[in-house]
Structure formats: C-alpha cells, structure tokens
Protein backbone atom coordinates (compact mmCIF):
# COMPACT_ATOMS: atom_id res chain seq x y z
CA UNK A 1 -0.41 -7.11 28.39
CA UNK A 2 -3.11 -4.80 29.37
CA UNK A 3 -7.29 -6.42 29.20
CA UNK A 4 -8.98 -4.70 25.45
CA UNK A 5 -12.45 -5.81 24.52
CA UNK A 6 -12.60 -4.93 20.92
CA UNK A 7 -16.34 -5.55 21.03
CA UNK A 8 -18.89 -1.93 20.02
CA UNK A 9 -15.34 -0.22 19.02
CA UNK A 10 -14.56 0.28 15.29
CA UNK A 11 -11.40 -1.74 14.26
CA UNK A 12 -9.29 0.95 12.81
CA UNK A 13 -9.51 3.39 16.17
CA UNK A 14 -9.30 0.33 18.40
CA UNK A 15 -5.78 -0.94 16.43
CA UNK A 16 -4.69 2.63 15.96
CA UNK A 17 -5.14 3.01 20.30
CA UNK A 18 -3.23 -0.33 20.72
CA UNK A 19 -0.49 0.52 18.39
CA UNK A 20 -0.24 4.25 20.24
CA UNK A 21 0.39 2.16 23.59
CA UNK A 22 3.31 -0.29 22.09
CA UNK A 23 0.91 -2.97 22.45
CA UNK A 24 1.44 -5.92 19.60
CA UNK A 25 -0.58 -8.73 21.68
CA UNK A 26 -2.94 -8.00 24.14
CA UNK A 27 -5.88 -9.65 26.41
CA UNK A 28 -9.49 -9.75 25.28
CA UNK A 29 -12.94 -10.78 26.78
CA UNK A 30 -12.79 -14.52 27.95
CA UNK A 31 -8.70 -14.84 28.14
CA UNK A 32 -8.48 -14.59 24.34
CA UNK A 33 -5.15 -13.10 23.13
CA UNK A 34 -5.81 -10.85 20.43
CA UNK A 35 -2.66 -9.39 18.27
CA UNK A 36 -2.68 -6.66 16.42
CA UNK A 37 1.01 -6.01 16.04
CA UNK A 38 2.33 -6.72 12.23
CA UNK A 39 4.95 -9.10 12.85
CA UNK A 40 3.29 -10.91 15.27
CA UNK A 41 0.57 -11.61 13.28
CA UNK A 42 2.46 -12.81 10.08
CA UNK A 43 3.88 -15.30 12.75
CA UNK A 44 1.03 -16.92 13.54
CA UNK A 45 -0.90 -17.17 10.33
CA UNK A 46 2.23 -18.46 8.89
CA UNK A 47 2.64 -21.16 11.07
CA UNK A 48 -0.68 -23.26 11.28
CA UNK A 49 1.32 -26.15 13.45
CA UNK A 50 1.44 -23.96 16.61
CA UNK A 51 -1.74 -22.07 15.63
CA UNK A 52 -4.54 -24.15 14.51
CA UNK A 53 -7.46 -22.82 12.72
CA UNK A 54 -9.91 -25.76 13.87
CA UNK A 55 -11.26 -23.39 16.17
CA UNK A 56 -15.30 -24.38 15.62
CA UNK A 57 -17.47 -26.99 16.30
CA UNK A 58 -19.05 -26.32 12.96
CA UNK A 59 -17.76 -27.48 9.81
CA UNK A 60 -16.44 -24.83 8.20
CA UNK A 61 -14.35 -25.79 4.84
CA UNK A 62 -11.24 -24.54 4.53
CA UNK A 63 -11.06 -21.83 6.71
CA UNK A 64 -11.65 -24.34 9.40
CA UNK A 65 -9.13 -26.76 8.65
CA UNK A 66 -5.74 -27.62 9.05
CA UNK A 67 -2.51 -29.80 7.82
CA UNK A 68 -3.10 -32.44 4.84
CA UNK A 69 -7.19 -32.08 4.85
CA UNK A 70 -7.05 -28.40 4.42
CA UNK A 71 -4.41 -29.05 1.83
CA UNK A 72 -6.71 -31.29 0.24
CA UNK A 73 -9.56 -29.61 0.21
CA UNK A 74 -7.73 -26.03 -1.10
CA UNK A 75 -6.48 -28.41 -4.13
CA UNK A 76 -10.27 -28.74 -4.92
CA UNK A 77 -11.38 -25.16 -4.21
CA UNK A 78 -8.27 -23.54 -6.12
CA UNK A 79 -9.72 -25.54 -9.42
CA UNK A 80 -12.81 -23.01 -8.90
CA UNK A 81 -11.12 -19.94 -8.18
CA UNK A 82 -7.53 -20.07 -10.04
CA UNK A 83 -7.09 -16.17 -11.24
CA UNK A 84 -6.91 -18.19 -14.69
CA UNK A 85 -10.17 -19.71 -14.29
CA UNK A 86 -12.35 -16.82 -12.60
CA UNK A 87 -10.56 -14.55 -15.48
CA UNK A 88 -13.12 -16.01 -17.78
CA UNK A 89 -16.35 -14.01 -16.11
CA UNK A 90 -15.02 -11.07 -16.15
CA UNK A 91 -17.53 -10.22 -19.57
CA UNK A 92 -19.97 -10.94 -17.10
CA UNK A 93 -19.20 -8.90 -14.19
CA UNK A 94 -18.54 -5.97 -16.21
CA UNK A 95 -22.36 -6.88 -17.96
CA UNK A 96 -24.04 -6.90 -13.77
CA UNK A 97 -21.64 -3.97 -13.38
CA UNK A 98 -23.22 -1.61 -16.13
CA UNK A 99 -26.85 -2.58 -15.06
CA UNK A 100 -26.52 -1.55 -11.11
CA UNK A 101 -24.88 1.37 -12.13
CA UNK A 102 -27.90 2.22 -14.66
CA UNK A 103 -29.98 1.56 -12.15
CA UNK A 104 -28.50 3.77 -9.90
CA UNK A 105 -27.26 6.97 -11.99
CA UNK A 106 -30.80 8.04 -12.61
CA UNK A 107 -30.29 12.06 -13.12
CA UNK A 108 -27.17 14.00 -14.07
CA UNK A 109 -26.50 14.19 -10.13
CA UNK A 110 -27.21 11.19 -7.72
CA UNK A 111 -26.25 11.17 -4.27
CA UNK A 112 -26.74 6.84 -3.44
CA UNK A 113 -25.62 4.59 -0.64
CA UNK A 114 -21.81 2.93 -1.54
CA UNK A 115 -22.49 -0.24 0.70
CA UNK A 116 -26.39 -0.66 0.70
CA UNK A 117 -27.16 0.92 -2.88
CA UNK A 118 -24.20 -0.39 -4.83
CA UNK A 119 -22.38 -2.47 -3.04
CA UNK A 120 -25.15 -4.80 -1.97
CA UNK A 121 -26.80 -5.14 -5.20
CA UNK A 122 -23.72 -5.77 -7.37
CA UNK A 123 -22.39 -8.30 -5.02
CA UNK A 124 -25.43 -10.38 -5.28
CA UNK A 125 -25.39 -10.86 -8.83
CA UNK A 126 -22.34 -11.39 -9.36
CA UNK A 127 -22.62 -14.13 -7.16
CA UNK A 128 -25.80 -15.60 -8.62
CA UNK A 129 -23.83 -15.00 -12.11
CA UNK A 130 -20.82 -17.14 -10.62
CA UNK A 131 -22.46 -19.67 -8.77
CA UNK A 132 -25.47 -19.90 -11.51
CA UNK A 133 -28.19 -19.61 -9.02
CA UNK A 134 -31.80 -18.34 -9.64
CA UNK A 135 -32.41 -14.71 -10.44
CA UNK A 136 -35.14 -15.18 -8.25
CA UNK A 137 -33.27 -15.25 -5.14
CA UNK A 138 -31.49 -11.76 -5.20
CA UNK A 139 -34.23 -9.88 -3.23
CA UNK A 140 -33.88 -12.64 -0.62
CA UNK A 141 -30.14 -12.07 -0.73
CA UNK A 142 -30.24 -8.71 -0.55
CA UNK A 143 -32.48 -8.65 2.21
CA UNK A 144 -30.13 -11.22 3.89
CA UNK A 145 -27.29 -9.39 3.57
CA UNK A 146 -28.49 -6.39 5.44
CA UNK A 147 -29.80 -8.42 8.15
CA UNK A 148 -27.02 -10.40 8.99
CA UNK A 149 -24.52 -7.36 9.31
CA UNK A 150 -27.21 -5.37 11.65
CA UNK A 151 -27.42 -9.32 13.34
CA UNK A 152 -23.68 -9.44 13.22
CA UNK A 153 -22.89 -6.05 15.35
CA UNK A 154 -25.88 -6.79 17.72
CA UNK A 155 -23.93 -9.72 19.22
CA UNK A 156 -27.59 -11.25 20.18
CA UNK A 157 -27.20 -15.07 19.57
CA UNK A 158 -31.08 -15.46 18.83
CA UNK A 159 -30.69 -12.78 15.96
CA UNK A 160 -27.72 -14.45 14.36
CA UNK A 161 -29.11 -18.06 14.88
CA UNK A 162 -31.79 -16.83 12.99
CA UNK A 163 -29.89 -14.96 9.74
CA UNK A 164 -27.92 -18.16 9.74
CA UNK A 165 -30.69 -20.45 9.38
CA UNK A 166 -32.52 -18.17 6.73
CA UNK A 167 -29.10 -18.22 4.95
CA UNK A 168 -29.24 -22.45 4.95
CA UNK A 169 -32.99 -21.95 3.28
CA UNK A 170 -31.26 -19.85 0.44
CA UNK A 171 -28.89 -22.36 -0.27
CA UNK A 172 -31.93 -25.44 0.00
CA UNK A 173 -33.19 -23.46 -2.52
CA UNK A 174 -30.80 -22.88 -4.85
CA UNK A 175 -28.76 -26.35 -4.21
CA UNK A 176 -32.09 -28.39 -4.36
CA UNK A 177 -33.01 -27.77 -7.82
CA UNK A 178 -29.42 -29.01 -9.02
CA UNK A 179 -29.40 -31.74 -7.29
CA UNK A 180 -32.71 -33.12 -9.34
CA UNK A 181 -31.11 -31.52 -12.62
CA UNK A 182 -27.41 -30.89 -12.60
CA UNK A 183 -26.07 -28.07 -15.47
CA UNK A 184 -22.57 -26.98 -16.38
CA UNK A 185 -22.99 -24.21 -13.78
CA UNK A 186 -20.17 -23.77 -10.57
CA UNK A 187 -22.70 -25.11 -7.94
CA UNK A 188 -24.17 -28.14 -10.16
CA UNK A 189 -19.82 -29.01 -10.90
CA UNK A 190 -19.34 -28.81 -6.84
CA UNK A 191 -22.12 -31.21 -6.32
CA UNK A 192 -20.49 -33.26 -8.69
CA UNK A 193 -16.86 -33.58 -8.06
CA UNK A 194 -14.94 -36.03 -7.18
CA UNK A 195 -11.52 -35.16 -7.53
CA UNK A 196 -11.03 -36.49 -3.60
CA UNK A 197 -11.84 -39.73 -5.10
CA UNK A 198 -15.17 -39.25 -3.94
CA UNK A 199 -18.78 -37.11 -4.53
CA UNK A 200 -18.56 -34.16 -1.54
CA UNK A 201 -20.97 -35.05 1.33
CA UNK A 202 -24.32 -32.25 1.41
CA UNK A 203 -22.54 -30.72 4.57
CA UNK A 204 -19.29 -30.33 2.36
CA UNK A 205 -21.15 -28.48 -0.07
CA UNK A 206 -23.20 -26.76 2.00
CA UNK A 207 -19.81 -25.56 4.02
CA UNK A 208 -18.39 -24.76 0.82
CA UNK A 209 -21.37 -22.38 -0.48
CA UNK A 210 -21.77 -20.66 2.81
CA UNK A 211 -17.80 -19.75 2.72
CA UNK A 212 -18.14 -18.38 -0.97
CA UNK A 213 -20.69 -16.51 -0.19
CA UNK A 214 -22.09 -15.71 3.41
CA UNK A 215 -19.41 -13.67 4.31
CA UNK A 216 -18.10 -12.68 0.50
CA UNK A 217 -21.47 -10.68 -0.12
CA UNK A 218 -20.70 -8.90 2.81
CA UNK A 219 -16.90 -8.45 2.41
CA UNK A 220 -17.35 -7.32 -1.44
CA UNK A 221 -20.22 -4.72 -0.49
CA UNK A 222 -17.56 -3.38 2.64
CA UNK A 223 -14.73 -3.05 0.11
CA UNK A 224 -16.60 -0.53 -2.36
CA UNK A 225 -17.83 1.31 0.07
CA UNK A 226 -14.16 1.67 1.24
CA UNK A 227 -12.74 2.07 -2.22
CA UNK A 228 -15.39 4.86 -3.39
CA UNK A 229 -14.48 6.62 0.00
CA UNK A 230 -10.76 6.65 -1.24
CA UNK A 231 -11.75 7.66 -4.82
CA UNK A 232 -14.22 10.71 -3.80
CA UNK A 233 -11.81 11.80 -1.57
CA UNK A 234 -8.44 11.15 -4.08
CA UNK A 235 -9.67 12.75 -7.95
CA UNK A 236 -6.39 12.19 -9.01
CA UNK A 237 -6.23 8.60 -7.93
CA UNK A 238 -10.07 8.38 -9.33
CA UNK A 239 -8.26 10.26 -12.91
CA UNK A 240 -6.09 7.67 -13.00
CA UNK A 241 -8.06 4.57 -12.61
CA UNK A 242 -10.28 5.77 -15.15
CA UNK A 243 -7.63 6.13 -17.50
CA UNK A 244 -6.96 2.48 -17.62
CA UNK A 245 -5.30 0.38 -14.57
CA UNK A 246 -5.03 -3.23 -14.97
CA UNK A 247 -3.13 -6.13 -13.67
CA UNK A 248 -0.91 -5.70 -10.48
CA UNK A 249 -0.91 -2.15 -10.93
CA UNK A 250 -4.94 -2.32 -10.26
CA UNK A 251 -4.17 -4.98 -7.70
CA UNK A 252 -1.56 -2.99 -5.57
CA UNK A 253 -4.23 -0.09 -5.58
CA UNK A 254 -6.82 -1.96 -4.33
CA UNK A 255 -4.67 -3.78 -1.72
CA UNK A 256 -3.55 -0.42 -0.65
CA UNK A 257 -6.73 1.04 0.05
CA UNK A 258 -8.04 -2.07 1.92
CA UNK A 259 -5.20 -1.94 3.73
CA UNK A 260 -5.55 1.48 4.95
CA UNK A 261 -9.33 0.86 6.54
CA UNK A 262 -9.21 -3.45 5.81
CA UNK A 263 -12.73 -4.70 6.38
CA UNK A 264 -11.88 -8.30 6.88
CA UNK A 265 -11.17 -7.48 10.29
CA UNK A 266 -9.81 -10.62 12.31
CA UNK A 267 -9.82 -14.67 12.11
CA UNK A 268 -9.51 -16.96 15.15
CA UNK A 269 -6.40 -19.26 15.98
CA UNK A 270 -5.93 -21.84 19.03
CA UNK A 271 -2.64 -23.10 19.81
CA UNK A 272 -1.85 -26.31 19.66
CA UNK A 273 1.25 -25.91 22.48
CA UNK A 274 2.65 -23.56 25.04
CA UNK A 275 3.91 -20.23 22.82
CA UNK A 276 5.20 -17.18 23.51
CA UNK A 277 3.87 -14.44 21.41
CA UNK A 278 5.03 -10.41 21.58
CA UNK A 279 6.43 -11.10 25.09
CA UNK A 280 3.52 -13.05 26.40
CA UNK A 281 3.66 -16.38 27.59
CA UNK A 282 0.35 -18.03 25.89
CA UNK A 283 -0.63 -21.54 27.10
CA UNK A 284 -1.41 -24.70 24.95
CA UNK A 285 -5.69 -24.51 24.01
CA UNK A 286 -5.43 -20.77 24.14
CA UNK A 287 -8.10 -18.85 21.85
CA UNK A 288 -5.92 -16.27 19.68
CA UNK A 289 -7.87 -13.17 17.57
CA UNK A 290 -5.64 -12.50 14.44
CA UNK A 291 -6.81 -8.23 14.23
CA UNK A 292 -5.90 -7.58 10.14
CA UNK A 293 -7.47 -4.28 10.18
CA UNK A 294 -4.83 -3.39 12.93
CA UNK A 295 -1.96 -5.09 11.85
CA UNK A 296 -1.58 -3.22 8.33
CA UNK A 297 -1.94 -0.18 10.17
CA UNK A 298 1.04 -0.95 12.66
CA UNK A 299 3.82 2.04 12.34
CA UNK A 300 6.15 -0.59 12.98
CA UNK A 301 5.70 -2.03 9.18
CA UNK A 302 3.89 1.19 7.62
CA UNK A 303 5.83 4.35 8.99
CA UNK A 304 2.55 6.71 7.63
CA UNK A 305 -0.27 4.19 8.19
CA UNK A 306 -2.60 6.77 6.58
CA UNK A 307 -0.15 7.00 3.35
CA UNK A 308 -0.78 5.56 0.11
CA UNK A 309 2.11 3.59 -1.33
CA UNK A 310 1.09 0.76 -2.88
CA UNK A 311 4.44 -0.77 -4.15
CA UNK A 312 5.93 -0.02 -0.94
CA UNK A 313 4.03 -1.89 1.00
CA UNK A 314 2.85 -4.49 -1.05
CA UNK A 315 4.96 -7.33 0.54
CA UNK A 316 3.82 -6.19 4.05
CA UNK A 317 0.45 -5.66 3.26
CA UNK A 318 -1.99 -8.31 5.06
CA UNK A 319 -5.24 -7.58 3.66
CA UNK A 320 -6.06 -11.10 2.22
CA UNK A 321 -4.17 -12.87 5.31
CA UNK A 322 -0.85 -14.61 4.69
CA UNK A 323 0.62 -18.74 5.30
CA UNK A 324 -1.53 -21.33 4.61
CA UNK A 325 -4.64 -19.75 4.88
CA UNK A 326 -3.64 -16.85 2.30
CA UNK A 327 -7.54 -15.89 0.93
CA UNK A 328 -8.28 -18.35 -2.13
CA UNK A 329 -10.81 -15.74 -3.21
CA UNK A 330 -8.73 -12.75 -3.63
CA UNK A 331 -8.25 -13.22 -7.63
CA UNK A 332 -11.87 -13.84 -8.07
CA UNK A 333 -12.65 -10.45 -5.64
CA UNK A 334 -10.04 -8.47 -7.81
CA UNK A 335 -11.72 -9.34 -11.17
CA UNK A 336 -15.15 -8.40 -9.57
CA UNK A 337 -13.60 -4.98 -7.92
CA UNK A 338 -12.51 -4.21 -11.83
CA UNK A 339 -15.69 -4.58 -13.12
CA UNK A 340 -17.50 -2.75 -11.03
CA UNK A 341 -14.86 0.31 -11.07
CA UNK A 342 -14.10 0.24 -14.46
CA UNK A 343 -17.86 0.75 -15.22
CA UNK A 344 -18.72 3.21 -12.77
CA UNK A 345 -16.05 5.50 -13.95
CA UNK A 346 -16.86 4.88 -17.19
CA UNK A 347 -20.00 6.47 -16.43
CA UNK A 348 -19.54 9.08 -13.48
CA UNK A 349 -17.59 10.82 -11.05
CA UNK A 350 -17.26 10.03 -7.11
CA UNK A 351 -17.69 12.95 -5.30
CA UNK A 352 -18.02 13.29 -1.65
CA UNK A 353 -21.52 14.61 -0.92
CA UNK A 354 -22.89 17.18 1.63
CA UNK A 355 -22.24 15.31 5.02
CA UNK A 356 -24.73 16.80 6.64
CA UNK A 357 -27.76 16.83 4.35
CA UNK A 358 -26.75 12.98 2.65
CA UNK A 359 -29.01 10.17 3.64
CA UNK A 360 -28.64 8.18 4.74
CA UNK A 361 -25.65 9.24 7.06
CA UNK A 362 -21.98 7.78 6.88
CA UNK A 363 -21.83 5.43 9.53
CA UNK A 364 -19.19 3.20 10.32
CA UNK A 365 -19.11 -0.42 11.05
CA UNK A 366 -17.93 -1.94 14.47
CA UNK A 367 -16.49 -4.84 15.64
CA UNK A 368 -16.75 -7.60 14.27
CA UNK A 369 -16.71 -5.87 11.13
CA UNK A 370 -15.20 -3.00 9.65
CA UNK A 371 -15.79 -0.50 6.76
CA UNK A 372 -18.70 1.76 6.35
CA UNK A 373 -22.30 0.26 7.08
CA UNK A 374 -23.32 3.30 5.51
CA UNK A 375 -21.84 5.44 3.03
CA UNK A 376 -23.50 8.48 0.63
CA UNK A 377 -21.48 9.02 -2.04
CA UNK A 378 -22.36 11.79 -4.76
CA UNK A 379 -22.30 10.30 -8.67
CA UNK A 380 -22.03 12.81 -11.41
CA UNK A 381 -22.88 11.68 -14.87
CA UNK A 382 -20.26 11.85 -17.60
CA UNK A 383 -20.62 13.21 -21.06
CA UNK A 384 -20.73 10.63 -23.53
C-alpha cells in the first residue's frame, strides 16, 4: 500500500495513476487510507456501521450523521427534495435558464466561460428561485462562489475560514428576514417544521442551508462545465439531446458523463472497528478518503473508462455516492441540468473554441475538487 498525497494533483490523472499500479486502497498524508478502487468503495459507503460518516467536529446535517438520527433527519430533508416534489420548479428553472443564456449569447458567435460565465450564474438563481431568497444576494453569491473554490485549492486555513464565515453572513441575511416574516417559500417552511416533533434549532437550519447550497453552487457550476465539454466535443450526442431526451434516458446521459470526469471528488469515512479493506489491515479510528472521481474510472468495473455507455454502466456508476448516504439532491440537480440544457440547445450550438486564442484558458480543477475551473466554450446562435 504505497504513500499518495492526492493534494495539487487533478483527481482523474491521480485515480487513473493508482488504477495503472493495481492500487484499490492506498496511504495518504496523515495515515489516511484513501480508496479509489470500485468495489472497495461501494463497500464502505454501503456499510455506515464499520464506516462512520461523523467525521467533523462541526455539525454538518446529514452528510455528517449516522444510524437512526441521520435516518431521521433524511425523512425530513427527502420531504424537500422528493423527484416528485422538486418536479414542480422545473417552469422555473427553464424561466432562469433562458435569461443566463440571453445574457450570454449576445452575437451570432460567442466564445463564454462554461463554469464562471454560465455555470456560476445559473446556479445561483436557481438556488435563490428554490430556496426563495433575495434577488439581491446573487452578486454576493456569485462572488462567493468564485472565492471559495480559488480558497478551496489554496489549502490556506485563513482563506477558507474566511469564505466560510462570509458564507454564514449570506445566510444571516437571507434567514433573518424570514424569521421576522415567514412566507410559503422552502427556507421560511424549514424554519418552520416540525415534523421531528419539534421546530429545528438555528444551527439545524443553518447546517441544513449551508449543505443545499455551499457546496451545490459549486458542484452544479463543475457539472456544466463538464457536460458542455462532452457536448462540444460529441455533436452527435449534442444532436440528440436537442432532439428531445427526458426521463432516465436524460438521467443515464448525464450520469455517464459525470462519471467519466465526476466532480464530486471524495467524502470522508472513520471506522468505527478494526477492518480490512483491499488487502490492508485498517485500525479502529482510522480516517478513510472515499475518491468517486477514481472509482468510476476503475477498469476493473468500466473496461473503457473513457467510453460512453450509459446503460451499461448505470448500476456501477458512483457519481451521486451509493448506501445510506446515496445524494438526496440528485433529482433536484437532474431537473436543474434539464433546464439549463434544454434551453441552451434550444438556442445554440457547443462548439469547442480556438484553444489557444480562448480566454480565459481551460484550466482544470485540483484536488479537492475536480472539473474545469475554467472552461471557453464557443456558442453559435440558432436560426429561429
């Protein structure tokens, strides 16, 4: 079980070098085990006994959670984002949708930025649509979003401490109004539930909020740049969405792309008991990195990890985790990838651009994140 520090490397080469070596579980900085191998890592998010997820001292709801209170508390969140239930705004995505790509496609040939032009933008509104928060507050958002990822690769703990604390000031401001004046709105319903038996605590809330959204602005912005990198480079797979895709046929081509080049690159685990895990003997207390990004590109469980297959590997695919903590978001991301597609093609074409005369550059993201941070794409207006 050879030492790898995933840390400055960019997921996909760093599982793709693991996977090259036959190595499914390996050592990283600090004694953590990171795994990377498929089957390994379906093990342990499937069994949250042996591999807790209460792995920070901060309250983090329900990632953080584990047994009957993380059962509990899904119950609650699963009301908000049931695919029956987040169905219902799809009128409005599609509405934020058509706007940022007005905004954008401002001559018969555009060349914009996937993640910071598009990707940014629509993600923020559709979360202030969802969550009912103050127009207002996208430039703040927007502004936070970029910050945080350039905070998140630096790895410097007084740059992070302080996007983090800017991000609990968004939420004072956009929680504080509702708690003088409730409305019918998602955030003014959390604040008011009590289907535990009881009203949700301010750090519940709070928790709740920062899961929806702190990293979801960040993850929906990574996945279109991904996605519009698959369709410039794939017309026929571009011909075909526009020609109408819905339901799991959408869904499998979304999950297959993501799983190709995943952004949601890893969670943490601790074990709760001596394990052993690929081979490796793994005491009791034992930090554990769960690498998605490499897993769904293991050539143990995708032969081609490069191919595109989608209802081939749909029951191995890993892209929104698996067990317990399966991603309660996924149906809400999937009716907000639609909208945003669906429009766009309506409108234009995804071409890839000039490499070397696009600004800004393609650049992509490193550990801890993955994706493009930046991403030119080339958008050519449609007749009609």
């Amino acid at each position: 079980m050879p030492a790898a520090d995933p840390t400055a490397t960019q997921p996909v080469a760093y599982g793709d070098g693991l996977h090259a070596r036959g190595c499914p579980v390996v050592h990283g900085p600090g004694g953590e085990v990171i795994v990377v191998g498929h089957e390994e890592t379906r093990r342990v998010a499937e069994d949250a006994e042996t591999f807790s997820s209460s792995v920070s001292r901060f309250l983090q709801i329900p990632n953080g959670l584990d047994g009957e209170e993380h059962r509990r508390f899904r119950a609650l969140l699963d009301t908000y984002l049931d695919a029956s239930v987040v169905q219902n705004l799809s009128g409005g995505f599609h509405a934020v949708a058509r706007e940022v790509v007005a905004e954008h496609l401002t001559g018969e040939t555009v060349t914009v930025d996937a993640v910071g032009d598009l990707g940014d933008t629509f993600a923020v509104r559709t979360m202030l649509d969802w969550l009912g928060w103050a127009p207002e507050l996208e430039d703040r958002l927007v502004a936070w979003v970029k910050e945080n990822n350039v905070a998140t690769r630096s790895g410097e703990l007084e740059r992070t401490a302080a996007a983090a604390a800017e991000f609990d000031a968004i939420i004072d401001a956009a929680v504080g109004p509702k708690l003088a004046d409730p409305g019918e709105d998602v955030t003014s319903r959390l604040i008011e539930d009590d289907s535990l038996g009881r009203r949700l605590t301010r750090e519940e809330v709070v928790s709740i909020l920062r899961n929806w959204t702190g990293g979801d602005l960040s993850s929906m912005s990574y996945c279109i740049g991904v996605l519009l990198k698959a369709l410039a480079d794939n017309p026929p797979l571009q011909e075909r969405l526009r020609a109408g895709v819905g339901g799991a046929e959408f869904e499998a081509i979304v999950d297959e792309v993501l799983r190709r080049d995943s952004p949601f690159v890893s969670n943490r685990r601790v074990t709760t008991c001596p394990v052993t895990l690929g081979g490796v003997e793994v005491p009791e207390g034992n930090q554990i990195r769960l690498h998605w990004t490499a897993a769904n590109r293991d050539p143990e469980a995708f032969e081609d990890p490069d191919g595109f297959d989608p209802e081939a590997h749909a029951d191995k695919n890993l892209v929104w985790g698996a067990g317990p903590h399966y991603c309660p978001g996924k149906a809400l991301s999937m009716v907000e990838l639609e909208a945003f597609l669906t429009e766009l093609l309506r409108a234009a074409s995804v071409r890839n651009p000039d490499w070397e005369e696009a600004q800004p550059a393609a650049v992509r993201e490193i550990h801890p994140v993955g994706g493009w941070s930046s991403l030119p794409v080339t958008l050519v207006r449609l007749d009609g």
